[in-house]
Protein backbone atom coordinates (compact mmCIF):
# COMPACT_ATOMS: atom_id res chain seq x y z
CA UNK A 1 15.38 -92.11 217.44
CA UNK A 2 12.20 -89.85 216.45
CA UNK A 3 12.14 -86.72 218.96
CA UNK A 4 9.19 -87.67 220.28
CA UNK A 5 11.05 -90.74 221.73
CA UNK A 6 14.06 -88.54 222.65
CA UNK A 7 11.68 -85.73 224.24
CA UNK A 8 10.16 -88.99 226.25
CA UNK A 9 13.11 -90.52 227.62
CA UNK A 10 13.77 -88.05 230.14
CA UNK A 11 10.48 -88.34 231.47
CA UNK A 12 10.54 -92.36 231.01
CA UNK A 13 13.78 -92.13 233.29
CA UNK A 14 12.18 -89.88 236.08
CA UNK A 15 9.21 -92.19 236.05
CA UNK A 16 11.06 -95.44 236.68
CA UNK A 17 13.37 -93.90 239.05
CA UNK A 18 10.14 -92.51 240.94
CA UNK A 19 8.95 -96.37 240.64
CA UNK A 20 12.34 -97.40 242.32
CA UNK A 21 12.28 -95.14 245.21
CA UNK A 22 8.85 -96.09 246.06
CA UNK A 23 9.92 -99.75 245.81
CA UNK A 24 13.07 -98.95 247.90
CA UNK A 25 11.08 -97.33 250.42
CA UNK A 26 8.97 -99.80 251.01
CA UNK A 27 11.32 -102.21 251.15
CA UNK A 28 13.67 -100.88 253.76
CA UNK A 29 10.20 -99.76 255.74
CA UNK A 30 8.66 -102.88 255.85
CA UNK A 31 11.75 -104.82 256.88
CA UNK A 32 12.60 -102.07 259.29
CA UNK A 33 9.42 -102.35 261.24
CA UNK A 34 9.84 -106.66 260.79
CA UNK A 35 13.24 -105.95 262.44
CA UNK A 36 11.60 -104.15 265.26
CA UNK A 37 9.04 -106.81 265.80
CA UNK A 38 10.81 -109.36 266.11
CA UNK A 39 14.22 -107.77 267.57
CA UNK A 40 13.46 -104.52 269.41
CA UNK A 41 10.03 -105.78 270.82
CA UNK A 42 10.62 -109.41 270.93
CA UNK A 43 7.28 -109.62 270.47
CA UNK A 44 6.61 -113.35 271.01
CA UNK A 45 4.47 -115.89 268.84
CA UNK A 46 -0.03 -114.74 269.23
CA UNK A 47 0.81 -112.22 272.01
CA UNK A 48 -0.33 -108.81 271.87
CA UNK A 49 0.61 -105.11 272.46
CA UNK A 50 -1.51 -103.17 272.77
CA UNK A 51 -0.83 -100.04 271.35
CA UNK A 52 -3.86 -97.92 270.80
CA UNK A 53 -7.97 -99.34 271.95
CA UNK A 54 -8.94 -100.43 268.08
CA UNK A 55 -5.12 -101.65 267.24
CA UNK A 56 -2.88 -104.05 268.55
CA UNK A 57 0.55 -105.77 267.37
CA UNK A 58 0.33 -109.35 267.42
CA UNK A 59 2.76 -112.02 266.51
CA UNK A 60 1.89 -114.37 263.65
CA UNK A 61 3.74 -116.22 261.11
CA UNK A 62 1.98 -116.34 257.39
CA UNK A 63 3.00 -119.35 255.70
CA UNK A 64 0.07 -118.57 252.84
CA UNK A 65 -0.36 -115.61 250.85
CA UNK A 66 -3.10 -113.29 250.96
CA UNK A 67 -5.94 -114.25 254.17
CA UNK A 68 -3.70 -116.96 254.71
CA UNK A 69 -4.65 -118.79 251.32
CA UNK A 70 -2.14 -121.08 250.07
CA UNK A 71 -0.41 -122.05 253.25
CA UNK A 72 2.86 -124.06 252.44
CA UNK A 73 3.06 -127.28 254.59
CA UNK A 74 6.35 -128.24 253.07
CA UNK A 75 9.66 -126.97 251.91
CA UNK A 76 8.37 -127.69 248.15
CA UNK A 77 4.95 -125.75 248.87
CA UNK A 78 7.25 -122.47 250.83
CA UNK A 79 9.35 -122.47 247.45
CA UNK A 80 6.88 -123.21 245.21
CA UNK A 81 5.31 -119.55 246.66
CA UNK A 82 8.41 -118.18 246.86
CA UNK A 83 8.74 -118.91 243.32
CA UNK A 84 5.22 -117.43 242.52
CA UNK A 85 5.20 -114.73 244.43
CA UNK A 86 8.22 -113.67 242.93
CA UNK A 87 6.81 -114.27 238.89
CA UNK A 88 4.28 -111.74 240.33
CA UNK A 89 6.75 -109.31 241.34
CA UNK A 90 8.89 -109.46 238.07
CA UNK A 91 5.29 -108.81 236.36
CA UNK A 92 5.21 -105.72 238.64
CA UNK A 93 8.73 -104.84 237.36
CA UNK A 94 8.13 -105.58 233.66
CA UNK A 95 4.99 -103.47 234.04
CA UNK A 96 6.90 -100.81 235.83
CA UNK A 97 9.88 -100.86 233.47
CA UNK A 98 7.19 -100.10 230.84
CA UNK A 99 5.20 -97.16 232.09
CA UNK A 100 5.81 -93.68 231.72
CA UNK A 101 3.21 -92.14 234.31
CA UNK A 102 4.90 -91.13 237.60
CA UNK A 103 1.77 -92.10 239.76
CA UNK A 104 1.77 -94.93 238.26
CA UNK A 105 5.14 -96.35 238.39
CA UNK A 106 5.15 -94.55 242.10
CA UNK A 107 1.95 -97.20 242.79
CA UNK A 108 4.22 -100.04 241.03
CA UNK A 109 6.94 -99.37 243.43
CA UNK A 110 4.65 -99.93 246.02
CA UNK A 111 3.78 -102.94 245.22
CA UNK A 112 6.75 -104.35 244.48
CA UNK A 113 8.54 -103.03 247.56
CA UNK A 114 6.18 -104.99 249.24
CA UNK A 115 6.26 -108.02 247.11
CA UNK A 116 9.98 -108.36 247.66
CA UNK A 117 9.53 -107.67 251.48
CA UNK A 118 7.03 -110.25 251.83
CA UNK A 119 9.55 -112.16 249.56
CA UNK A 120 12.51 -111.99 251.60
CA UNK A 121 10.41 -113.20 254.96
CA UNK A 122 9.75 -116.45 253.11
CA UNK A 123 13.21 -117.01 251.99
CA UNK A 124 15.48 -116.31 254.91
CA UNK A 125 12.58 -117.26 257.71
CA UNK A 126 10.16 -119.67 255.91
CA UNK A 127 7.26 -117.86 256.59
CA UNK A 128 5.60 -114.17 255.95
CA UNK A 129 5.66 -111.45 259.93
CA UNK A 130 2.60 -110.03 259.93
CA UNK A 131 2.32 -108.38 263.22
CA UNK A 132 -0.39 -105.53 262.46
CA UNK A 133 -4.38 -106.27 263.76
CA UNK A 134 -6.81 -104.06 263.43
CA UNK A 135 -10.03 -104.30 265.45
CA UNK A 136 -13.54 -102.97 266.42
CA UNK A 137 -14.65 -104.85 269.74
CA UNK A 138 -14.20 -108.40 268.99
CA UNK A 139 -14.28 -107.61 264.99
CA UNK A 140 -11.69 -107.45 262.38
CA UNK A 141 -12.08 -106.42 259.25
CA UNK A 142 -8.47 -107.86 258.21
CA UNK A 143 -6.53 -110.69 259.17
CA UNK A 144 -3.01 -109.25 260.93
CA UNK A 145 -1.20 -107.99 258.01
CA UNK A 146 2.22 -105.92 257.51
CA UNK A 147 3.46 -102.71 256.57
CA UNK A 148 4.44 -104.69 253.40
CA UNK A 149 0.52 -105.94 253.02
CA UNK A 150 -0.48 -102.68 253.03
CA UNK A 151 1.93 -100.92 251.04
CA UNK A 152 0.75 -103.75 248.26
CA UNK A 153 -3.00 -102.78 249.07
CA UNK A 154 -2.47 -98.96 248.82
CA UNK A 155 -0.94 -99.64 245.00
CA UNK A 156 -3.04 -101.49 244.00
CA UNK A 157 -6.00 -99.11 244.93
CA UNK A 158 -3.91 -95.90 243.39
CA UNK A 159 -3.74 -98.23 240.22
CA UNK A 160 -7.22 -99.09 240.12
CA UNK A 161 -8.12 -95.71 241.00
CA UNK A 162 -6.32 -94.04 238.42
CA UNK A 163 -7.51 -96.61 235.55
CA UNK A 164 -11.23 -96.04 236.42
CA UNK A 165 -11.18 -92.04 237.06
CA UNK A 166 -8.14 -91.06 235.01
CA UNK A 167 -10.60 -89.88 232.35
CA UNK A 168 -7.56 -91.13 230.27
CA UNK A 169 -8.78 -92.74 226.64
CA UNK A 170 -7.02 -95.80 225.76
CA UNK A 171 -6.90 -96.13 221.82
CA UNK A 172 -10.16 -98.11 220.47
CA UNK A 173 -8.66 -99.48 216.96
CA UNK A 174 -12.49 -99.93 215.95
CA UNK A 175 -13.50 -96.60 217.02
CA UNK A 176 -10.26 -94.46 215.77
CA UNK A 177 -10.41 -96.39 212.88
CA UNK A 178 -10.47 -93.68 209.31
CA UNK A 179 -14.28 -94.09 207.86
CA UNK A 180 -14.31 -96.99 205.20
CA UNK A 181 -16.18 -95.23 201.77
CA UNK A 182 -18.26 -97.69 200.49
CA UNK A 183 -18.58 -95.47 197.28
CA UNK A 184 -15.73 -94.37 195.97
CA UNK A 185 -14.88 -92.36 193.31
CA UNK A 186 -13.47 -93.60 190.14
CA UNK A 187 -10.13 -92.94 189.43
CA UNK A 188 -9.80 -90.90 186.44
């Protein structure tokens, strides 16, 4: 092992343990809050509570992903998402597994804390609690999401974020390429 490899492995390690807190916390958050919803506030199925004048938790079962797209109408169609939601999240891994920024893999974790939260709703209940709904008046900006949905939205922005105003250079193999001499001297 070079000891630029060895000199990275420490900070590889602190990275993807950074990644797997995030995703841990998020995890045990999301279904925490689920648990309350459904246990400690028995909140029953399109009824609200209102909790402050712009925000509101409100039963509703997500058997789509994302603004409700995709909605399984059968057991095949719920595993068939189950199974493609969780590709996505062993993407998020792989991708995780593989990066050495902390932000980054901190971001990662987010999303994949999420992913599995959302994850384990559709396998043990069929469907996805979302419970959260945020409103203006009569308008809302979002469907009723979950602590899950959001912790998924907020890594995705910090990734997005960080790829457009890092100020990071990723290698151009055109641009770094050595000049090409066209002329070249003859060899003696």
């Amino acid at each position: 092992m070079s000891q630029s490899a060895a000199s990275s492995a420490p900070a590889i390690r602190r990275a993807r343990t950074t990644g797997f807190a995030a995703a841990a916390l998020a995890l045990v958050a999301d279904q925490a809050l689920k648990w309350a919803m459904i246990g400690l506030l028995d909140l029953p199925y399109r009824e609200q509570v209102k909790v402050i004048p712009f925000f509101n938790f409100t039963w509703a079962e997500n058997r789509g992903v994302s603004l409700g797209l995709l909605t399984a109408g059968s057991d095949a169609q719920r595993w068939a998402l189950v199974g493609m939601t969780g590709a996505i999240a062993l993407g998020v891994l792989v991708w995780l597994l593989r990066e050495a920024n902390r932000f980054d893999t901190a971001a990662l974790g987010l999303v994949l804390g999420g992913a599995l939260g959302n994850i384990l709703d559709r396998v043990r209940l069929g469907y996805v609690v979302d419970y959260a709904d945020l409103h203006f008046g009569d308008w809302r900006p979002f469907y009723i999401f979950n602590l899950a949905d959001a912790f998924i939205t907020c890594g995705v922005v910090i990734l997005l974020a960080r790829s457009l105003f890092s100020g990071e250079k990723q290698p151009d193999p055109v641009r770094d390429a050595a000049p090409i001499n066209p002329v070249a001297a003859p060899e003696k």
